[in-house]
N, C-alpha and C. Protein backbone atom coordinates (compact mmCIF):
# COMPACT_ATOMS: atom_id res chain seq x y z
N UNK A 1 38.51 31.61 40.65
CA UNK A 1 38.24 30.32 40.07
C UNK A 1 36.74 30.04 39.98
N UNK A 2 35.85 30.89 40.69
CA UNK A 2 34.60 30.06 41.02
C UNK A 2 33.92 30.93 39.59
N UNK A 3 34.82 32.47 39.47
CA UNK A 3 34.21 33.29 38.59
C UNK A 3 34.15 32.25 36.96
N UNK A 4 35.25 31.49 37.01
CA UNK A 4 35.34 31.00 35.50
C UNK A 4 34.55 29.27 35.29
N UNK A 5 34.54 29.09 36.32
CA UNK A 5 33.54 27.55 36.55
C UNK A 5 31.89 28.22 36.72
N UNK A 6 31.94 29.34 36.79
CA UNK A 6 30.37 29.69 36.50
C UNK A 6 30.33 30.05 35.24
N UNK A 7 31.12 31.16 34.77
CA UNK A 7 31.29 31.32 33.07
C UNK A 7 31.10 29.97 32.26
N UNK A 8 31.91 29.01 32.68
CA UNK A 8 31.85 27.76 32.06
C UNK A 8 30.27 27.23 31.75
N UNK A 9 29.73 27.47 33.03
CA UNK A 9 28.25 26.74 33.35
C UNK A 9 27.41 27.39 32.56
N UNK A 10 27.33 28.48 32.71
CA UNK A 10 26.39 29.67 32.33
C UNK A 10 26.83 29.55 30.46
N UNK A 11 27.96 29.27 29.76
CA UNK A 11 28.58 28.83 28.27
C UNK A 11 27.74 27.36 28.49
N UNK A 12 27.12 26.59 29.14
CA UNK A 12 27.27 25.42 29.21
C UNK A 12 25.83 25.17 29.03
N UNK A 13 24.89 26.05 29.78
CA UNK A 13 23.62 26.02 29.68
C UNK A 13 22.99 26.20 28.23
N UNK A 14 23.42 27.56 27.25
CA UNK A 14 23.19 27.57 26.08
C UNK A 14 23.61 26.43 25.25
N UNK A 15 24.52 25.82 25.08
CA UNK A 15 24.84 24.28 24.51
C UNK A 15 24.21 23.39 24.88
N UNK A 16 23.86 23.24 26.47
CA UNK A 16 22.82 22.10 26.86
C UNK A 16 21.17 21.97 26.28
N UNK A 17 20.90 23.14 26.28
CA UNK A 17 19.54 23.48 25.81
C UNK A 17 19.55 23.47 23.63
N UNK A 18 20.70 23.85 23.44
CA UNK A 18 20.87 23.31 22.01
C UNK A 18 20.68 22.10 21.89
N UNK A 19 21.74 21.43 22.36
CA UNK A 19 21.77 19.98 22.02
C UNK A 19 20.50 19.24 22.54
N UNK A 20 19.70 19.45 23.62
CA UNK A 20 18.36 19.01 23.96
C UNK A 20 17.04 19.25 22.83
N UNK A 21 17.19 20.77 22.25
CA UNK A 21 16.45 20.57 21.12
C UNK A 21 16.83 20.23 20.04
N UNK A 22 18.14 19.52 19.61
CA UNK A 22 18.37 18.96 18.49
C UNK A 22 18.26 17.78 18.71
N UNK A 23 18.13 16.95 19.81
CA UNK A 23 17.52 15.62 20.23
C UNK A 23 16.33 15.56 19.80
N UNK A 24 15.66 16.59 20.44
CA UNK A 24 14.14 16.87 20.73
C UNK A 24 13.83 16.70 19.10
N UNK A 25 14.67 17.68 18.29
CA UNK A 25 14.46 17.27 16.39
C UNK A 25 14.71 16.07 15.67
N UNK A 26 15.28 15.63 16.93
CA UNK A 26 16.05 13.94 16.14
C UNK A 26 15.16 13.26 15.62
N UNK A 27 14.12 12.91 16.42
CA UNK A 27 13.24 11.89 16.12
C UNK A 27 12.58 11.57 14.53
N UNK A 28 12.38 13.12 14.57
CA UNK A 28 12.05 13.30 13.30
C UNK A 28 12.53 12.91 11.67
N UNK A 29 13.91 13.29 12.11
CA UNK A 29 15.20 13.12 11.34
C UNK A 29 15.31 11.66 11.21
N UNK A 30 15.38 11.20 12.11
CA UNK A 30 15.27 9.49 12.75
C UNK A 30 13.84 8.75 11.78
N UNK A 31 12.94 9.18 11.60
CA UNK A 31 11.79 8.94 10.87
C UNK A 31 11.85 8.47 9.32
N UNK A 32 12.57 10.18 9.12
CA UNK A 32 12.90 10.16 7.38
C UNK A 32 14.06 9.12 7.19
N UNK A 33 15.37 8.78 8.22
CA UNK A 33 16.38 8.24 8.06
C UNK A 33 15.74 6.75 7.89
N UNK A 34 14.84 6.28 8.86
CA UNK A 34 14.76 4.95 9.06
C UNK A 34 14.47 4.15 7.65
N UNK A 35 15.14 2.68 7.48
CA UNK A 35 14.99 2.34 6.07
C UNK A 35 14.57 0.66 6.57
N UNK A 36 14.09 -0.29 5.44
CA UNK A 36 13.32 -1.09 5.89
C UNK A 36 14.32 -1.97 6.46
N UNK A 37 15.38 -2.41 6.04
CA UNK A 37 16.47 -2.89 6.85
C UNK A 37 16.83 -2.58 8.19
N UNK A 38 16.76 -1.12 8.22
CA UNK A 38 16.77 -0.97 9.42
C UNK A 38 15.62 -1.25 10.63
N UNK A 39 14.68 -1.42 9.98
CA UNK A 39 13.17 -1.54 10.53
C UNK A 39 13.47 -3.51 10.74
N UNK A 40 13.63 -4.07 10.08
CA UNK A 40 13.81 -5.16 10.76
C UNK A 40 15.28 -5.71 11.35
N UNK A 41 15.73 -4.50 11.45
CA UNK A 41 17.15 -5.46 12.49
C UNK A 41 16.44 -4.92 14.01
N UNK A 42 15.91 -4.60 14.45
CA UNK A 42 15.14 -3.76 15.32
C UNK A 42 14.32 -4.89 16.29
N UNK A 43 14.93 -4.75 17.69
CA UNK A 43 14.42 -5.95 18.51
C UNK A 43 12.72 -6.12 18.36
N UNK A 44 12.93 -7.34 18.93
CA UNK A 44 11.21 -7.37 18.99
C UNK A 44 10.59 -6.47 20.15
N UNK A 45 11.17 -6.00 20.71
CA UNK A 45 10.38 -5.34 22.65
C UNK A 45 10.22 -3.89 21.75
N UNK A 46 11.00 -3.65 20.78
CA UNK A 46 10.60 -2.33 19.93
C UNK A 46 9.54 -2.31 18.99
N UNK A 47 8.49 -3.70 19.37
CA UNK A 47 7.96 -3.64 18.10
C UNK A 47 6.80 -2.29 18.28
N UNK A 48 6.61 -1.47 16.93
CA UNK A 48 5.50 -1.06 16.98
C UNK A 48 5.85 0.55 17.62
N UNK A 49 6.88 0.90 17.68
CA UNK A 49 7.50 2.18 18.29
C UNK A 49 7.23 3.31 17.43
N UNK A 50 7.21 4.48 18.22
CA UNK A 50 7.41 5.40 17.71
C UNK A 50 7.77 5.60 15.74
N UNK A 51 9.07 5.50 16.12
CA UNK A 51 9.05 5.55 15.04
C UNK A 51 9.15 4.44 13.70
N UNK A 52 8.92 2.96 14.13
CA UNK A 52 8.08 2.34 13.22
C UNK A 52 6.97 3.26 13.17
N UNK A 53 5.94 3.43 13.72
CA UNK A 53 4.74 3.68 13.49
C UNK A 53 4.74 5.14 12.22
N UNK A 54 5.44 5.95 12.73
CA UNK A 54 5.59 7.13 11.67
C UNK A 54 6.27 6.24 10.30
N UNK A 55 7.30 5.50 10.40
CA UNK A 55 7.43 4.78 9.24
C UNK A 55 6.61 4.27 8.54
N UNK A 56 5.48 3.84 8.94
CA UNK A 56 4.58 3.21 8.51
C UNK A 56 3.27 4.08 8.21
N UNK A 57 3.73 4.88 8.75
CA UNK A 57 2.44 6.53 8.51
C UNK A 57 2.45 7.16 6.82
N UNK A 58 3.81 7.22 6.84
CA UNK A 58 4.76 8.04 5.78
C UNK A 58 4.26 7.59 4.53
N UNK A 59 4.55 5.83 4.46
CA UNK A 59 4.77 4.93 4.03
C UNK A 59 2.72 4.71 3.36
N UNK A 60 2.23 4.98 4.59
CA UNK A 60 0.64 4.28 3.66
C UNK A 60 0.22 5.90 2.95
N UNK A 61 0.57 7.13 4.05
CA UNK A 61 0.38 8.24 3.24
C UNK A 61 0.43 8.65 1.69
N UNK A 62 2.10 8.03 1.73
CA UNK A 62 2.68 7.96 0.03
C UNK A 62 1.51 7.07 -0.66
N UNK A 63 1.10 5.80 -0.14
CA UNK A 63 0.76 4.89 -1.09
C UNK A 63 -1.08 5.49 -1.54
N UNK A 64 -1.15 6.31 -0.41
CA UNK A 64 -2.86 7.14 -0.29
C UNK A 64 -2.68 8.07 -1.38
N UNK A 65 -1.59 9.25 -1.47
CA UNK A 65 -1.78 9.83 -2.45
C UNK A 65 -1.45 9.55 -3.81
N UNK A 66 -0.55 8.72 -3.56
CA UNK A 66 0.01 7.71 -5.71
C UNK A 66 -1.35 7.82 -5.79
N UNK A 67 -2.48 6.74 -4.93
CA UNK A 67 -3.69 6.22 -5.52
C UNK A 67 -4.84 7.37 -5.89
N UNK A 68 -4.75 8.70 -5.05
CA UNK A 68 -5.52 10.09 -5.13
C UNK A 68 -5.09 10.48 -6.94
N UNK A 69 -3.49 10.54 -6.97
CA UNK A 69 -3.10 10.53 -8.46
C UNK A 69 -3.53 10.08 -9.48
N UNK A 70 -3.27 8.87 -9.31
CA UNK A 70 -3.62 7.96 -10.32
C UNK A 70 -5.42 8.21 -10.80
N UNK A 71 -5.89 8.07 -9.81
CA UNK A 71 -7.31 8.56 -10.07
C UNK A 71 -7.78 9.67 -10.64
N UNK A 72 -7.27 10.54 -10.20
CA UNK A 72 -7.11 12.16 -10.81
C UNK A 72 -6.72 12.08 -12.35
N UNK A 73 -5.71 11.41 -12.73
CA UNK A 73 -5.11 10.95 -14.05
C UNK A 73 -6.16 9.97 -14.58
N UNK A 74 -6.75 8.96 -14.36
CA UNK A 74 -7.74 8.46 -14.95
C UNK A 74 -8.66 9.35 -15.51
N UNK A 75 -9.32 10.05 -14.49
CA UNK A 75 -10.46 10.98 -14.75
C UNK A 75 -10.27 11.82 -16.02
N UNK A 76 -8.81 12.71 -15.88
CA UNK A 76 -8.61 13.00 -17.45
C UNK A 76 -8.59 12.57 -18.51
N UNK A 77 -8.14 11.42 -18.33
CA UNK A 77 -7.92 10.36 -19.49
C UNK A 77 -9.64 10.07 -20.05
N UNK A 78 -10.16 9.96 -19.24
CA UNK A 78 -11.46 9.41 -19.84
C UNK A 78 -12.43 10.50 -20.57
N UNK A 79 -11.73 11.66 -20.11
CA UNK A 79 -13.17 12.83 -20.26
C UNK A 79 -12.44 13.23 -22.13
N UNK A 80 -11.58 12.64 -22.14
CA UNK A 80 -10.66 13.61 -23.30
C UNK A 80 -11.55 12.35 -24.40
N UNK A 81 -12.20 13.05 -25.05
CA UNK A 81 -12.82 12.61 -26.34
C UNK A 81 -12.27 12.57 -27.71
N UNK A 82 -12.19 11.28 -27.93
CA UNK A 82 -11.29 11.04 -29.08
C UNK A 82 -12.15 10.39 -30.14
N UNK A 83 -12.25 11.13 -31.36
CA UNK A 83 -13.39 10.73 -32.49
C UNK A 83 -12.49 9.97 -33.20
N UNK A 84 -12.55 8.52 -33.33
CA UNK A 84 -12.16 7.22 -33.96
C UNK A 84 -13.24 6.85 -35.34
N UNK A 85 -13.22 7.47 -36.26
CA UNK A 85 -14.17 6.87 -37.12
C UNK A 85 -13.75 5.36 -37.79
N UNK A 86 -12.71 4.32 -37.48
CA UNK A 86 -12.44 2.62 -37.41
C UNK A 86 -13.02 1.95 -36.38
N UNK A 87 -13.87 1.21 -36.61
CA UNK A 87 -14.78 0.54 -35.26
C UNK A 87 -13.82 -0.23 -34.63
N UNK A 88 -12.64 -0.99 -35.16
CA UNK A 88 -11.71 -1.68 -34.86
C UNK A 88 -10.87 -0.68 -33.22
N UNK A 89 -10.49 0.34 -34.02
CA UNK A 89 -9.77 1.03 -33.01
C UNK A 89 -10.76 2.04 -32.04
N UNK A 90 -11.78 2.49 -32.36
CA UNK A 90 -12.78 2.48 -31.04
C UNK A 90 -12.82 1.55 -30.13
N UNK A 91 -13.44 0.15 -30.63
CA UNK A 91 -13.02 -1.03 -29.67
C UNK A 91 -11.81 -1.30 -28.70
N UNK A 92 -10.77 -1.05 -29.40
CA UNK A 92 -9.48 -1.05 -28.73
C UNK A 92 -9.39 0.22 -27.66
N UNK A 93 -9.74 1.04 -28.25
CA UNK A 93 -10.28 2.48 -26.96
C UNK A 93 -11.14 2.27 -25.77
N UNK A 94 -11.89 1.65 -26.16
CA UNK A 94 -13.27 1.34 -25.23
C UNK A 94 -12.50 0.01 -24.36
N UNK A 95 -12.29 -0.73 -24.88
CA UNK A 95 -11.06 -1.98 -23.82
C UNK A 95 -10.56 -1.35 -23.26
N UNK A 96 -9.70 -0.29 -23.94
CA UNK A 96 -8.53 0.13 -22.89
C UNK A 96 -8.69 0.91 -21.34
N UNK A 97 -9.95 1.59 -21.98
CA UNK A 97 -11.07 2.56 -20.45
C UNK A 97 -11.26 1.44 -19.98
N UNK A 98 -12.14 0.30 -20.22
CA UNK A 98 -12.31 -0.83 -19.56
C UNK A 98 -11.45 -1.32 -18.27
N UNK A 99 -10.09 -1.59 -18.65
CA UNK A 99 -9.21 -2.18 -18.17
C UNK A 99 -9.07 -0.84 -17.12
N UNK A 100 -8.75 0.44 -17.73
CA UNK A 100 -8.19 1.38 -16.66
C UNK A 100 -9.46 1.22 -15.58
N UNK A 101 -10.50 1.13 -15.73
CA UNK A 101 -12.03 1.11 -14.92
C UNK A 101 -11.41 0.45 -13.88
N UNK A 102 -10.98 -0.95 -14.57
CA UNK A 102 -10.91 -1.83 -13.46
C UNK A 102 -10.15 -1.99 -12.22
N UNK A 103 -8.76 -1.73 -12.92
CA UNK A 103 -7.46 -1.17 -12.35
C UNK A 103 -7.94 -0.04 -11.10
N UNK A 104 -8.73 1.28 -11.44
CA UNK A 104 -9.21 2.45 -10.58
C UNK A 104 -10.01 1.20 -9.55
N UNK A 105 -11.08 0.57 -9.80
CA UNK A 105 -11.67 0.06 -8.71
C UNK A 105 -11.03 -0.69 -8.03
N UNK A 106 -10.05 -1.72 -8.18
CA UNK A 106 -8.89 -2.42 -7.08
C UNK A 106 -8.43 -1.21 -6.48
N UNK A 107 -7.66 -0.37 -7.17
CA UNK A 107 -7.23 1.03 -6.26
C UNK A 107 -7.93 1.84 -5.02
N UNK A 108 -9.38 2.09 -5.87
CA UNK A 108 -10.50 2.64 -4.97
C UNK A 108 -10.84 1.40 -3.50
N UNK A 109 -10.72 0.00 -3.48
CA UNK A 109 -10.80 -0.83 -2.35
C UNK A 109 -9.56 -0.54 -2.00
N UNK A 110 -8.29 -0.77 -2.40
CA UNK A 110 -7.04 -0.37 -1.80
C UNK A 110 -6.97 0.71 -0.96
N UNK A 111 -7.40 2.13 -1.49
CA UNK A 111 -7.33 3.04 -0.81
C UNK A 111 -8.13 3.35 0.52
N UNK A 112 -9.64 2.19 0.82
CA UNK A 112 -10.11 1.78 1.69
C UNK A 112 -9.23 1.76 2.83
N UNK A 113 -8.86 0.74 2.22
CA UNK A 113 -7.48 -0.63 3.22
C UNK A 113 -6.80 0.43 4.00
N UNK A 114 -6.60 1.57 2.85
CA UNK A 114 -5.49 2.35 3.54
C UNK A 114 -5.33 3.44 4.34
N UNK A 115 -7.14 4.01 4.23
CA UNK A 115 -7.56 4.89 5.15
C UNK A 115 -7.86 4.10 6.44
N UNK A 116 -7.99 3.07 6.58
CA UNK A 116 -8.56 2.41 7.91
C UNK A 116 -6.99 1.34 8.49
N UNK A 117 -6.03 1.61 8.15
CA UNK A 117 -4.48 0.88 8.33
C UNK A 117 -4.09 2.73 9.11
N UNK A 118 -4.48 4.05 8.42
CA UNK A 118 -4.07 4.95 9.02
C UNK A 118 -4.91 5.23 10.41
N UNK A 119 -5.80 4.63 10.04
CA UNK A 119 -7.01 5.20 11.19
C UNK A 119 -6.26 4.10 12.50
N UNK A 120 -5.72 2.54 12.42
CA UNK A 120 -5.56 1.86 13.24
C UNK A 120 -4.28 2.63 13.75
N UNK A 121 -3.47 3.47 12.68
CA UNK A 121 -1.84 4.01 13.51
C UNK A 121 -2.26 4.56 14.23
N UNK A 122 -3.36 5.57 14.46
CA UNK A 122 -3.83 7.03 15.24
C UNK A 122 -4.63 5.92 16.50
N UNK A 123 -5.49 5.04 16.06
CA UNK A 123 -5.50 4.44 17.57
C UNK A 123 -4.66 3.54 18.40
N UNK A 124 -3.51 2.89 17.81
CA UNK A 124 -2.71 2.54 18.20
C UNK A 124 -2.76 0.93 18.21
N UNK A 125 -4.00 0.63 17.22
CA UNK A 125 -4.27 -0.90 17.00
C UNK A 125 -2.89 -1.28 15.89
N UNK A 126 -2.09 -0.26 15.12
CA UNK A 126 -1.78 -0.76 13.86
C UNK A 126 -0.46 -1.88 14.29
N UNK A 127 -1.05 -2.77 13.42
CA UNK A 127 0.97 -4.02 13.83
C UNK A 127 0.60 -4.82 14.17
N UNK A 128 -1.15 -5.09 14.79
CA UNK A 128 -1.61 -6.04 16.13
C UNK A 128 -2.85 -7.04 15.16
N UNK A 129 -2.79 -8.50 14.90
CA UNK A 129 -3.63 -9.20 14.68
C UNK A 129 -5.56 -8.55 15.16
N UNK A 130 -5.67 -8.03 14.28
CA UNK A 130 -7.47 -8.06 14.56
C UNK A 130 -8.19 -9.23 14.90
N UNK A 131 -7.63 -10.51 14.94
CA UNK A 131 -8.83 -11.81 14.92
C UNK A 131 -7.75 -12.28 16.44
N UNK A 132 -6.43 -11.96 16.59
CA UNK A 132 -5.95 -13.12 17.52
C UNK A 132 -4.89 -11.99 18.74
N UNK A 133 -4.44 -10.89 18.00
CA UNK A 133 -4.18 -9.69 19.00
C UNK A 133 -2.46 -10.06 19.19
N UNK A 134 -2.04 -10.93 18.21
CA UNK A 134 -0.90 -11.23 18.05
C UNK A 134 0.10 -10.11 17.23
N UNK A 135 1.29 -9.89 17.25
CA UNK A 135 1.91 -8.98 16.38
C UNK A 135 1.83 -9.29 14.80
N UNK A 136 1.49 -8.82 14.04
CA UNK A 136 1.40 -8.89 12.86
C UNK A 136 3.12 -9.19 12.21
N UNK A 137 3.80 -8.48 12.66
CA UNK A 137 5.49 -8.51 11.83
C UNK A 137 5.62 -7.50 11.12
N UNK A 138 7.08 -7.27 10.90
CA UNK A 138 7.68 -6.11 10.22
C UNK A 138 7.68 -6.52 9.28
N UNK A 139 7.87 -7.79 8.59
CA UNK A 139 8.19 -7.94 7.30
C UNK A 139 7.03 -8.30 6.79
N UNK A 140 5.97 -8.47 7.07
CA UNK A 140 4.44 -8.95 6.52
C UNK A 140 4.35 -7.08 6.32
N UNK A 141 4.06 -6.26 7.20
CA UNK A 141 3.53 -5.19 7.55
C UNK A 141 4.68 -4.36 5.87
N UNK A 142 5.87 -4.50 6.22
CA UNK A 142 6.58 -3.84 4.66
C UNK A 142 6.12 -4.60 3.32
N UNK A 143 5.50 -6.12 3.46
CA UNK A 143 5.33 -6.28 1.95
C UNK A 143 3.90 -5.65 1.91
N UNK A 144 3.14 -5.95 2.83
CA UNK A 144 1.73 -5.40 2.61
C UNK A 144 1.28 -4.47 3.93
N UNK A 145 1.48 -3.50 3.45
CA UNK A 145 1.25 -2.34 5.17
C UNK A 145 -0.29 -2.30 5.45
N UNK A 146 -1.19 -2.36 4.77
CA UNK A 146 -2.42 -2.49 4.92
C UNK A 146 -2.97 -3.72 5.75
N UNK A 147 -2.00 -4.64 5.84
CA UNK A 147 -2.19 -6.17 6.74
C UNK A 147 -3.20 -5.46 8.05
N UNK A 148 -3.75 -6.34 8.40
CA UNK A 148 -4.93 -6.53 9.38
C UNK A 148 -4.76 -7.59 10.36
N UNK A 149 -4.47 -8.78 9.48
CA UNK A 149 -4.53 -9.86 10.40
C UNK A 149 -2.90 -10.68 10.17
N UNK A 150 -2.71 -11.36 11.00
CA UNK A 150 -1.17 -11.82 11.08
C UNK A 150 -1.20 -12.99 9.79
N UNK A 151 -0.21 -13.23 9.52
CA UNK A 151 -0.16 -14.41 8.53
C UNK A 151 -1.05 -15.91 8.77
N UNK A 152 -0.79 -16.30 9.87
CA UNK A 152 -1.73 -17.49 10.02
C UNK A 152 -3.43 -16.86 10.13
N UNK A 153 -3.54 -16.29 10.60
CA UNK A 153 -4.78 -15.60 10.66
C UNK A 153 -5.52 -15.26 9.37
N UNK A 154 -4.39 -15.13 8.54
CA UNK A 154 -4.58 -14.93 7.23
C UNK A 154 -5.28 -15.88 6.27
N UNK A 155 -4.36 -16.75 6.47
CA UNK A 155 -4.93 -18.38 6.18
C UNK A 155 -5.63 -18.74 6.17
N UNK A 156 -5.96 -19.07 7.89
CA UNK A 156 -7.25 -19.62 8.55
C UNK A 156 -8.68 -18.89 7.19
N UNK A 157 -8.20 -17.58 8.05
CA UNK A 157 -9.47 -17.02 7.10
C UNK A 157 -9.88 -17.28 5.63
N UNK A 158 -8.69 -17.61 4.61
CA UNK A 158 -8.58 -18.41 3.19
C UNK A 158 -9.01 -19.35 3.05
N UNK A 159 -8.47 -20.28 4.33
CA UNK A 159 -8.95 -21.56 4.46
C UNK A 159 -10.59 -21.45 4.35
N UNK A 160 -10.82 -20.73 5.31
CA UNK A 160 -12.41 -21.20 5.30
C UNK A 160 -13.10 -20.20 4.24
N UNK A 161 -12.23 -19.36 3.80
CA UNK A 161 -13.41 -19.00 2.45
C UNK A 161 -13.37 -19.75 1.37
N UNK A 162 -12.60 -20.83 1.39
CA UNK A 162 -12.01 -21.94 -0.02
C UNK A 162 -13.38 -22.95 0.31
N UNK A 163 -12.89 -23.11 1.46
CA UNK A 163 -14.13 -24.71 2.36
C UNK A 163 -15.49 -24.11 2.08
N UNK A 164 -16.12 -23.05 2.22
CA UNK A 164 -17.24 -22.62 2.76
C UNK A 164 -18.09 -21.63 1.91
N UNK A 165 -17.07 -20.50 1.31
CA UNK A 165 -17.81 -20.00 0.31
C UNK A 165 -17.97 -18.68 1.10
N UNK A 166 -16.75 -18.18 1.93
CA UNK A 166 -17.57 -17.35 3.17
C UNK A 166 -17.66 -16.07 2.41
């Protein structure tokens, strides 16, 4: 009997050590699975976990390279020389670079926002009010992941650039 309760153990060890590294893989899995619903049914004592934080990694990563794209795609767009001999529709050409110009430079500050929102995940500031050290929120943080400061904080600061001119 003792021969087949060790067989058992010794069958038992290879399964234990499986299933420990398919835990050990979970997380990961757990990462790609997590969806924003699920991100806010998620207690508050979890705020800012693990894997929020990779959610939120994933999440500004994607939005870093659209904007690397998009830029890359501008750049072609502009270099491609198009001989318009109607001054009318030159004009309308020259607006239209215009507008894309402008569009690239909100992007180019965006993509700011978004290297220094990744830089706060890696130190472990990201989620946390910069002016008051309060939690920022899951649902501020999913409409705008680049957030810095908490919603009232937000304000305040509006407030006084409306009053003041800051």
């Amino acid at each position: 009997m003792t021969t087949t309760a060790t067989k058992k153990s010794e069958t038992a060890k290879p399964a234990a050590k499986k299933a420990a590294a398919s835990k050990a893989a979970a997380p990961e899995k757990a990462v790609v699975a997590l969806t924003e619903s699920a991100l806010l049914k998620m207690p508050e004592k979890d705020y800012m976990n693990k894997d929020q934080l990779a959610f939120f990694k994933v999440r500004l990563q994607t939005l870093r390279d659209d904007i690397l794209k998009n830029a890359n795609e501008t750049t072609e767009h502009l270099r491609e020389n198009v001989l318009v001999p109607d001054p009318a529709d030159r004009a309308t050409i020259e607006e239209e670079h215009a507008l894309e110009l402008r569009t690239r430079d909100r992007e180019r500050k965006l993509l700011k926002k978004v290297e220094q929102a990744l830089a706060r995940i890696e130190s472990g500031d990201y989620g946390w009010c910069e002016e008051t050290g309060e939690a920022i929120g899951i649902s501020r943080l999913l409409a705008r992941p680049t957030a810095n400061l908490s919603l009232e904080a937000q304000e305040r600061r509006e407030l006084r650039q409306k009053l003041f001119g800051d």
